[in-house]
C-alpha atoms as a PDB file:
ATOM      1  CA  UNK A   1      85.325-114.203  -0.805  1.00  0.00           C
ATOM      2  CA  UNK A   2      84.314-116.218  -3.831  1.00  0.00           C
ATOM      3  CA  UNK A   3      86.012-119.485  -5.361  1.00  0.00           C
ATOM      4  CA  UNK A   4      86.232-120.310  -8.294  1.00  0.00           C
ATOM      5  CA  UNK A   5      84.339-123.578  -7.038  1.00  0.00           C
ATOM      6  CA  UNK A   6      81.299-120.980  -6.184  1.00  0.00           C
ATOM      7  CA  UNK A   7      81.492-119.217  -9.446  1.00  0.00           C
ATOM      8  CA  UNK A   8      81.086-122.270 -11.573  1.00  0.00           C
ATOM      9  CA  UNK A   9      78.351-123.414  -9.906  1.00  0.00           C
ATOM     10  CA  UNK A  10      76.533-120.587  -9.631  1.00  0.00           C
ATOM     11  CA  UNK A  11      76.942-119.847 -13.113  1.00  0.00           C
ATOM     12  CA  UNK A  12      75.829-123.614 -13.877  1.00  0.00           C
ATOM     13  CA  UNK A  13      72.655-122.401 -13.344  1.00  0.00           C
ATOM     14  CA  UNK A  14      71.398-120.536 -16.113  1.00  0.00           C
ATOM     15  CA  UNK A  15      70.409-124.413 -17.807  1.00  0.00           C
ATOM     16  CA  UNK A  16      67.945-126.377 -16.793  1.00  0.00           C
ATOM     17  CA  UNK A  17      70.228-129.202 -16.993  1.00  0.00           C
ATOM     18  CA  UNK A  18      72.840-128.177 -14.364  1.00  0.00           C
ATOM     19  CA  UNK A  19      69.606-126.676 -12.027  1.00  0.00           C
ATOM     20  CA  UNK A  20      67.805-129.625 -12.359  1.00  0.00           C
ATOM     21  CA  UNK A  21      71.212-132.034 -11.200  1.00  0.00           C
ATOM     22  CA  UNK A  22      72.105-129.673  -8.386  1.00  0.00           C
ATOM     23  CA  UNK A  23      68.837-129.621  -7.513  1.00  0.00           C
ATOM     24  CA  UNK A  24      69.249-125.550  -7.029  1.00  0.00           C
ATOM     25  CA  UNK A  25      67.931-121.813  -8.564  1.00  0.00           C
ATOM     26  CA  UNK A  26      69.359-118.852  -8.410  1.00  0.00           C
ATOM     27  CA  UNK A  27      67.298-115.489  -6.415  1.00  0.00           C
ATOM     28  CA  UNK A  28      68.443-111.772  -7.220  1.00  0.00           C
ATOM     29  CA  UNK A  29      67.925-108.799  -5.468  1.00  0.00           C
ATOM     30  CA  UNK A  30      66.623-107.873  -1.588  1.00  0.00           C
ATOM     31  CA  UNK A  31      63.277-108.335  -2.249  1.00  0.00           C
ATOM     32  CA  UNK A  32      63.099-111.434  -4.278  1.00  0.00           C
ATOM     33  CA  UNK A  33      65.356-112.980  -1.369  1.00  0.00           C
ATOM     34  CA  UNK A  34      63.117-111.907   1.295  1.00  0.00           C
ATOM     35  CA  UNK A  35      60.290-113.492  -0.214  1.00  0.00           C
ATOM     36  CA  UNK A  36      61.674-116.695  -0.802  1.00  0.00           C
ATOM     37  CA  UNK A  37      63.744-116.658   2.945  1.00  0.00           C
ATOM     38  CA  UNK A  38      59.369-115.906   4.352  1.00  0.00           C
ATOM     39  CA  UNK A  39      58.506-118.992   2.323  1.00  0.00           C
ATOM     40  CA  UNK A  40      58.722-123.134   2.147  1.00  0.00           C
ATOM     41  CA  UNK A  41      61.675-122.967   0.209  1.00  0.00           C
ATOM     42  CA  UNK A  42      64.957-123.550   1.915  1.00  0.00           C
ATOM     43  CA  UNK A  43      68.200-121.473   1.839  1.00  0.00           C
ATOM     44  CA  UNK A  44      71.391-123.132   0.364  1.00  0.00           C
ATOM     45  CA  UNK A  45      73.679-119.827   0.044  1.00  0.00           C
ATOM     46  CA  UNK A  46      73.339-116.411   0.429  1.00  0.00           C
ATOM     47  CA  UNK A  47      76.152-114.061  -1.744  1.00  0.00           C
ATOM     48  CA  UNK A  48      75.516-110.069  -0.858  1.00  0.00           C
ATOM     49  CA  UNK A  49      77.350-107.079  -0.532  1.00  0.00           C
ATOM     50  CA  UNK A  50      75.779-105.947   2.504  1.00  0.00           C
ATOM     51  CA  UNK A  51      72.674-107.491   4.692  1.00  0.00           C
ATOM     52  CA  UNK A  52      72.648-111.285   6.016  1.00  0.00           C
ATOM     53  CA  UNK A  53      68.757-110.996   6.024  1.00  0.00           C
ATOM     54  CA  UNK A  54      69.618-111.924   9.674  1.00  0.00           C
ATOM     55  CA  UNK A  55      70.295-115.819   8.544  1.00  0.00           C
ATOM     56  CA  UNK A  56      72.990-117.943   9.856  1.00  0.00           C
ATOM     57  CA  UNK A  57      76.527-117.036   9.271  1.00  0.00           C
ATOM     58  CA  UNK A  58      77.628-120.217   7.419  1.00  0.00           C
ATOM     59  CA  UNK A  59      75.015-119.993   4.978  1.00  0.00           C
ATOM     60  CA  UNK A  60      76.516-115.979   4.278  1.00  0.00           C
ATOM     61  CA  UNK A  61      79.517-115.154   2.038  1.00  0.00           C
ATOM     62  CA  UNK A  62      80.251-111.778   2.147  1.00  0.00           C
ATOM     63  CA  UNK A  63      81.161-110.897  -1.232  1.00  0.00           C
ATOM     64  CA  UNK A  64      82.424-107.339  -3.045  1.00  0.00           C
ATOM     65  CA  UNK A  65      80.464-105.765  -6.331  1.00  0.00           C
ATOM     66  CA  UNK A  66      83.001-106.791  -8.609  1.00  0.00           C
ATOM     67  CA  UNK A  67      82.344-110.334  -7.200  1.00  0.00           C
ATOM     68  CA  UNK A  68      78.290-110.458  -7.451  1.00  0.00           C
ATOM     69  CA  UNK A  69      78.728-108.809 -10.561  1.00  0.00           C
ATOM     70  CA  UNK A  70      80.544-111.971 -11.725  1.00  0.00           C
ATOM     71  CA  UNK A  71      77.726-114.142 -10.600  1.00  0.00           C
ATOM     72  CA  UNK A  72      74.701-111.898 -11.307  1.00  0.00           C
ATOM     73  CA  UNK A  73      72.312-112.443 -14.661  1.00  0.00           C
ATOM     74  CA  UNK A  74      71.309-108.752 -14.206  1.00  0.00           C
ATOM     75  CA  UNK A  75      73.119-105.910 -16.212  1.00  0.00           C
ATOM     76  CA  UNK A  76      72.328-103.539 -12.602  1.00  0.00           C
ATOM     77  CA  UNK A  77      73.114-106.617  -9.637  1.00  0.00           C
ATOM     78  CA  UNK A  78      70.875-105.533  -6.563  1.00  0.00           C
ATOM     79  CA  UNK A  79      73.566-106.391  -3.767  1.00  0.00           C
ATOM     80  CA  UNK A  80      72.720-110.098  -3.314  1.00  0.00           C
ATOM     81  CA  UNK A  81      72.335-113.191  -4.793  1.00  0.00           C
ATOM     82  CA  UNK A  82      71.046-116.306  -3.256  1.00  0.00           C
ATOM     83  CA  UNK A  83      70.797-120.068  -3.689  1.00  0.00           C
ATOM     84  CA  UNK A  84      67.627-121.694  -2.951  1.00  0.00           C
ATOM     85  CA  UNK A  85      66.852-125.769  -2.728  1.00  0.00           C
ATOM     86  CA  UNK A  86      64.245-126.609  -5.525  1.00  0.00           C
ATOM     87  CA  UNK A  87      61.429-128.619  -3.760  1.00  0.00           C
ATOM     88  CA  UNK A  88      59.705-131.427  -4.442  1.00  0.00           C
ATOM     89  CA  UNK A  89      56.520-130.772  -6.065  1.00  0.00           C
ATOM     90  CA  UNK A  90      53.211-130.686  -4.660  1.00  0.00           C
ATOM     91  CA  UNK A  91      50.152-132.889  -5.230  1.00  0.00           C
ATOM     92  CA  UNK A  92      47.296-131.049  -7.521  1.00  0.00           C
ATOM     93  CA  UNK A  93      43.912-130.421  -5.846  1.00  0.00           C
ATOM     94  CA  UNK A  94      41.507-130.570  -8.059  1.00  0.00           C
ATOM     95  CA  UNK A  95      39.415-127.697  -6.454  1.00  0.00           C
ATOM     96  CA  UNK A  96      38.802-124.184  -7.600  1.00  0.00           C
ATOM     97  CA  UNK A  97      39.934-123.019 -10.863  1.00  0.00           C
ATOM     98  CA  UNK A  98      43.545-124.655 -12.018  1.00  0.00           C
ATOM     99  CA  UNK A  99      45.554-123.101 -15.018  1.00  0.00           C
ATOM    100  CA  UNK A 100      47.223-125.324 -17.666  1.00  0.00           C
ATOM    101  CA  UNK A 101      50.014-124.032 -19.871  1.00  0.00           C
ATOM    102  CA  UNK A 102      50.421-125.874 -23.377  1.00  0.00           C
ATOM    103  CA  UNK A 103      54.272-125.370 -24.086  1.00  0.00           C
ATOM    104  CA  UNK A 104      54.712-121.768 -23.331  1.00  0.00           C
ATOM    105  CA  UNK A 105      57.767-120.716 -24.284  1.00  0.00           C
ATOM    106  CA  UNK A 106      58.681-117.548 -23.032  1.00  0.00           C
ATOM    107  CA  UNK A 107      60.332-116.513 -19.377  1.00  0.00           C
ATOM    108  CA  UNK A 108      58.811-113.583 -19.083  1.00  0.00           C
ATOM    109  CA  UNK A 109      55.165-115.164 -19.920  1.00  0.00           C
ATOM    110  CA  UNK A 110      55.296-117.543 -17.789  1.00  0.00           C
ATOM    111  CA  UNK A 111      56.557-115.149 -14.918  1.00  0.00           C
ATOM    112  CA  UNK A 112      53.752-113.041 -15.543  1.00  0.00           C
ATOM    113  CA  UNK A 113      51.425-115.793 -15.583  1.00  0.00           C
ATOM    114  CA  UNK A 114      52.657-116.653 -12.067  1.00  0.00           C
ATOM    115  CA  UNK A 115      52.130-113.386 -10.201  1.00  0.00           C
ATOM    116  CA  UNK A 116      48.448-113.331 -12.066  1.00  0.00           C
ATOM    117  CA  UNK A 117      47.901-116.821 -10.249  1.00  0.00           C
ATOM    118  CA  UNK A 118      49.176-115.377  -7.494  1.00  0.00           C
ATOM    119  CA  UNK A 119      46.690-112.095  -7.461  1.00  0.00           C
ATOM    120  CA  UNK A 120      43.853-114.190  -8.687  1.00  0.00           C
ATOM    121  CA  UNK A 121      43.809-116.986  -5.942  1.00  0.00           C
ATOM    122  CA  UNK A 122      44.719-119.668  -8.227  1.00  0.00           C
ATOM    123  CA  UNK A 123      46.868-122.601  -6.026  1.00  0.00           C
ATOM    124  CA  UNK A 124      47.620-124.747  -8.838  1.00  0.00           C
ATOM    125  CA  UNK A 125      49.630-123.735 -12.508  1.00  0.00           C
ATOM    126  CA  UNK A 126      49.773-127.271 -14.416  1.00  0.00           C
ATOM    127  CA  UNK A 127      52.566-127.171 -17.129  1.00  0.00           C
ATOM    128  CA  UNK A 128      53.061-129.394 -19.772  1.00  0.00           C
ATOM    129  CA  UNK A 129      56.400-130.730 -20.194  1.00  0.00           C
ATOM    130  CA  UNK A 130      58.082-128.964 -22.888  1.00  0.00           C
ATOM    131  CA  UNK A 131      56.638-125.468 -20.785  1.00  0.00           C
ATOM    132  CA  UNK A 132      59.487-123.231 -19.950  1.00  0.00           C
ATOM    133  CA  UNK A 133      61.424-124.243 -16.471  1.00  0.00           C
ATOM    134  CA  UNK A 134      59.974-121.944 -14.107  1.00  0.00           C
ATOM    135  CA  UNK A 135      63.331-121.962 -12.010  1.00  0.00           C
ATOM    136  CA  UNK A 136      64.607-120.249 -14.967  1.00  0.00           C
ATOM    137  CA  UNK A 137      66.157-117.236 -13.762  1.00  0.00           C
ATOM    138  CA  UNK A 138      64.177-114.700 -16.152  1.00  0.00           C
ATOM    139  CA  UNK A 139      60.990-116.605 -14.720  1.00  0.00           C
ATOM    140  CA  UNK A 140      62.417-115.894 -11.286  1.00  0.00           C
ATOM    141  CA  UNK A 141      62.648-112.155 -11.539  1.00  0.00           C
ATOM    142  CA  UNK A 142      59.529-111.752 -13.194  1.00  0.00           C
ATOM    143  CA  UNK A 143      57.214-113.322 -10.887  1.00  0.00           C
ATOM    144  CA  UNK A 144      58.622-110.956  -8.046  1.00  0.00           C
ATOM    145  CA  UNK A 145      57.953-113.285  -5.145  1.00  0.00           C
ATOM    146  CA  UNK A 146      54.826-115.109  -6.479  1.00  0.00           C
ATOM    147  CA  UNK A 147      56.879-118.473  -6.981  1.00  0.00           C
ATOM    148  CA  UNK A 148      56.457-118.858  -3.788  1.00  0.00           C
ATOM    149  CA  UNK A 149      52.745-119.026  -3.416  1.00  0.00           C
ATOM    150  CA  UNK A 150      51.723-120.708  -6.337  1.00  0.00           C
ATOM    151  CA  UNK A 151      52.013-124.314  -6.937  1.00  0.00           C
ATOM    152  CA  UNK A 152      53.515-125.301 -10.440  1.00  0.00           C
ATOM    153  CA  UNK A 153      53.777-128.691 -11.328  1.00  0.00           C
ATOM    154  CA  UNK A 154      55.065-130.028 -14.502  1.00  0.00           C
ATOM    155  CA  UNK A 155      53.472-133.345 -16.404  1.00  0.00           C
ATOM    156  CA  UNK A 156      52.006-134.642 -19.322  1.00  0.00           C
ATOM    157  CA  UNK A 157      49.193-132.265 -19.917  1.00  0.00           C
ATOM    158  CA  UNK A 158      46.713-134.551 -22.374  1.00  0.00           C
ATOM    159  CA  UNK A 159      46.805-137.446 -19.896  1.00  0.00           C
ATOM    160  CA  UNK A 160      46.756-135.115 -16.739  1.00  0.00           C
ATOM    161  CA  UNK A 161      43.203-133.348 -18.763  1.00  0.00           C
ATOM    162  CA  UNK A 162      41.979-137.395 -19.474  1.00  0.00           C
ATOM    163  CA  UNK A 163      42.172-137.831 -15.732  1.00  0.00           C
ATOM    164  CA  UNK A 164      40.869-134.653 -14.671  1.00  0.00           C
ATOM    165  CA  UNK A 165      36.874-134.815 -13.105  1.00  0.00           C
ATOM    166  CA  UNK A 166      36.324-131.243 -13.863  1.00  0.00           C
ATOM    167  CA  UNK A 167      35.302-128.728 -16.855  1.00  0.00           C
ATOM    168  CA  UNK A 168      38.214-127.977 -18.979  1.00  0.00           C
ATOM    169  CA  UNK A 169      37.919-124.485 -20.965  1.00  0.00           C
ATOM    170  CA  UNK A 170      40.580-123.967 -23.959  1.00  0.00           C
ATOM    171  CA  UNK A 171      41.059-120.701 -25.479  1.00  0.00           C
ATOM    172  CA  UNK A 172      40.632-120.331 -29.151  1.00  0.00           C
ATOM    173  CA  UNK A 173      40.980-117.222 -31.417  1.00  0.00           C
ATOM    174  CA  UNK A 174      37.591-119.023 -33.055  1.00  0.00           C
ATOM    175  CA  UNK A 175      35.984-119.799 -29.009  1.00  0.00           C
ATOM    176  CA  UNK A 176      32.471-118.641 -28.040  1.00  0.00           C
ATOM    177  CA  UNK A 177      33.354-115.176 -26.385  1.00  0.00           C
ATOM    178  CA  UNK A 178      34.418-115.234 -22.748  1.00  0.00           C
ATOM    179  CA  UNK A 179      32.023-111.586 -21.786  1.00  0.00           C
ATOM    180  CA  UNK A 180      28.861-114.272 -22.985  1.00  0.00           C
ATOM    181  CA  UNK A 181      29.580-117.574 -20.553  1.00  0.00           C
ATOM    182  CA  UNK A 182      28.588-118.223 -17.245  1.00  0.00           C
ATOM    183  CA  UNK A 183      31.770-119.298 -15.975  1.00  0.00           C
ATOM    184  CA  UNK A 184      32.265-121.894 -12.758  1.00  0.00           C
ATOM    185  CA  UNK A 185      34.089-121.182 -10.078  1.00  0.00           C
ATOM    186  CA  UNK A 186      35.927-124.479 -10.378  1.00  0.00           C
ATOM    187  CA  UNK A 187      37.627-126.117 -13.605  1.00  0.00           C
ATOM    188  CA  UNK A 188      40.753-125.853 -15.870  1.00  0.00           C
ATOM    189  CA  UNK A 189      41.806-122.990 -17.813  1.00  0.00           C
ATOM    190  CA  UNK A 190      44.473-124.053 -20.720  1.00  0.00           C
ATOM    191  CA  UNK A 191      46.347-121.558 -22.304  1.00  0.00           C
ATOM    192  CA  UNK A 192      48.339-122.236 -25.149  1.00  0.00           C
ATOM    193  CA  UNK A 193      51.780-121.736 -26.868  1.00  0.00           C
ATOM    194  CA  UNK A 194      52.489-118.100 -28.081  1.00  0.00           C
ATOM    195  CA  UNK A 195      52.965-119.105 -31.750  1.00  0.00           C
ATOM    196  CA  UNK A 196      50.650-121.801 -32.654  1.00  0.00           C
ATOM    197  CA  UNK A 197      48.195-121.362 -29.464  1.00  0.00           C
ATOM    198  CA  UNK A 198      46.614-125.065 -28.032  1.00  0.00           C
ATOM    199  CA  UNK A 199      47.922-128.451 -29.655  1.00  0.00           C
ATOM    200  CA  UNK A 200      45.930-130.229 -31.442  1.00  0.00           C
ATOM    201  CA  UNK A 201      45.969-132.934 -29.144  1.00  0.00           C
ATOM    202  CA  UNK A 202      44.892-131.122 -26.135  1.00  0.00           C
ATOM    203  CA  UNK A 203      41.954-129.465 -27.986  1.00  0.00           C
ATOM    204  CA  UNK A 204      40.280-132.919 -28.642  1.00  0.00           C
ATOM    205  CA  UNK A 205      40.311-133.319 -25.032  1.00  0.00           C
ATOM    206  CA  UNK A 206      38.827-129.335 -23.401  1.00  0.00           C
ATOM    207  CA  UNK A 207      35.177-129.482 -23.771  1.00  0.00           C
ATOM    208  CA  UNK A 208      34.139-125.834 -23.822  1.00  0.00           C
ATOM    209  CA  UNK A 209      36.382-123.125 -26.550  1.00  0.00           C
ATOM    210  CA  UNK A 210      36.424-119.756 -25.117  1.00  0.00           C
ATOM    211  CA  UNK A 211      38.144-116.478 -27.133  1.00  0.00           C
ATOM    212  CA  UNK A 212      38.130-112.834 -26.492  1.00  0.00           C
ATOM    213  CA  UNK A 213      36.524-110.429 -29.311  1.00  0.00           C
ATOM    214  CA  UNK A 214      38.232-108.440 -31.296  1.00  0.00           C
ATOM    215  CA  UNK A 215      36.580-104.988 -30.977  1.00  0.00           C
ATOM    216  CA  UNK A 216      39.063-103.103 -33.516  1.00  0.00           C
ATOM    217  CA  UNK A 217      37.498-101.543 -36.955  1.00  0.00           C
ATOM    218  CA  UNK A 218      39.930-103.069 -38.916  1.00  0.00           C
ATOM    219  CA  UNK A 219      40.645-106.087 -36.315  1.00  0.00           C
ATOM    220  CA  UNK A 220      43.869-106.415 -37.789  1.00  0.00           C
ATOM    221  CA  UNK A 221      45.473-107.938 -34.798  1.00  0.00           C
ATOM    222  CA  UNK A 222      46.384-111.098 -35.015  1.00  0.00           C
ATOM    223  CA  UNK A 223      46.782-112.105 -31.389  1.00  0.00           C
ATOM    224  CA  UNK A 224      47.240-111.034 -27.761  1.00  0.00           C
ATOM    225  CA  UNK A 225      50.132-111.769 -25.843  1.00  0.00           C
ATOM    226  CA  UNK A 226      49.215-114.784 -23.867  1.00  0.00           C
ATOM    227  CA  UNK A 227      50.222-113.362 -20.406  1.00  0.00           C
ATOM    228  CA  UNK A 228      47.562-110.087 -21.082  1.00  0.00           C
ATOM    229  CA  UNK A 229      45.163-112.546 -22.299  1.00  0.00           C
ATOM    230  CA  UNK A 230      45.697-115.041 -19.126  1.00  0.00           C
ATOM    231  CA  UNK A 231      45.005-111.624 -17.165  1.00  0.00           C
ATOM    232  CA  UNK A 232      41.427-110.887 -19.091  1.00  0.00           C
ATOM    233  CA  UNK A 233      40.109-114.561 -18.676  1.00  0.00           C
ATOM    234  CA  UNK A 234      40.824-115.012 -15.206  1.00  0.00           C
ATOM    235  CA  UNK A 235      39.549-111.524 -14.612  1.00  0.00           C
ATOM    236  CA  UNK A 236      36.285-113.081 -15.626  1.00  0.00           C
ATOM    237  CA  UNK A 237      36.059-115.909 -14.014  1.00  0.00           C
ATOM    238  CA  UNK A 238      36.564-114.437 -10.610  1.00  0.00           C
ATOM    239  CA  UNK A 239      33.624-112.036 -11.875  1.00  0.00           C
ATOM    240  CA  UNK A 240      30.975-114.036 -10.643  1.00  0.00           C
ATOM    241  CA  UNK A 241      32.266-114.622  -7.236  1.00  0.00           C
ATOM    242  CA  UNK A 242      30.966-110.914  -6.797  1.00  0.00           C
END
């Protein structure tokens, strides 16, 4: 049964601020749970309706559907909810092809950007500070899993690309087009904010600008959507590894 204790805590949770003092996210849904339970994350409290996922019993409160629906950010709860530890953040390698992410904004981008990372083979997704949290709950669902397997670190993205001893690519709606370079198999990919694209700043810094043509008659689109256009670049550079 839930307290009222457990309710305001887990409700807490939809801001940053209270996730990043408890030092906890929130998980919805069988799947989601699985994948994070299969993972280096560690378990703080399991809520469900039904299966333990076969996890110790004081870590399980057995909980009705009027109570998870209480908790739950969904509109449809999917019989469990879970608390998981956030953990401390991983080193960047500076191998292979790292994405950077200049102040996206949106949950759902970002969670989409994840899983691509995750399909694509890319370890490391380097977010500037002011990036959405990607223990955002919205950022949770969407990446279906693929929090788990990519390694996001949040910094100071101009000083992080200073430091960096590798090729830095920025994309531009005015960039050389992508189908034309020969891309490396290493470097930095830096995507930018969905309304006013790479800051000023940060495009001083990337050495090479990179775009994808417009191939419309009237080419009266103004932009893609940064998530389908994070899907077309690193489409291309994992082109030449075949």
């Amino acid at each position: 049964m839930l307290t009222k204790n457990q309710i305001k805590l887990i409700t807490s949770l939809a801001q940053k601020k209270n996730r990043t003092k408890e030092g906890l996210f929130v998980v919805e849904g069988i799947k989601g749970i699985g994948e994070f339970l299969n993972s280096r994350f560690q378990l703080f409290k399991l809520y469900t309706t039904g299966t333990g996922f076969g996890i110790a019993s004081e870590q399980v409160v057995s909980i009705s559907e009027q109570e998870l629906k209480k908790i739950s950010g969904l509109k449809t709860p999917n019989t469990a909810l879970a608390l998981f530890k956030i953990p401390e953040s991983q080193s960047v390698k500076e191998e292979g092809l790292i994405v950077a992410l200049d102040d996206l904004r949106d949950p759902g981008n970002l969670g989409t950007i994840i899983r691509l990372c995750d399909w694509f083979g890319i370890r490391d997704l380097v977010c500037s500070s002011a990036t959405v949290d990607c223990y955002n709950s919205k950022v949770v669902q969407a990446t279906m899993g693929s929090l788990t397997r990519v390694n996001i670190t949040y910094l100071d993205l101009p000083s992080f690309l200073k430091n960096i001893q590798t090729e830095m690519f920025g994309t531009f709606m005015d960039g050389d087009s992508v189908y034309e370079q020969n891309l490396p198999n290493k470097g930095v990919l830096v995507m930018g904010n969905e309304a006013n694209g790479i800051s000023s700043e940060v495009e001083q810094i990337v050495q090479t600008k990179i775009s994808i043509p417009r191939y419309g008659n009237l080419q009266a689109t103004e932009s893609l959507n940064v998530a389908t256009a994070t899907a077309i670049f690193l489409s291309e550079f994992r082109r030449g590894k075949h």
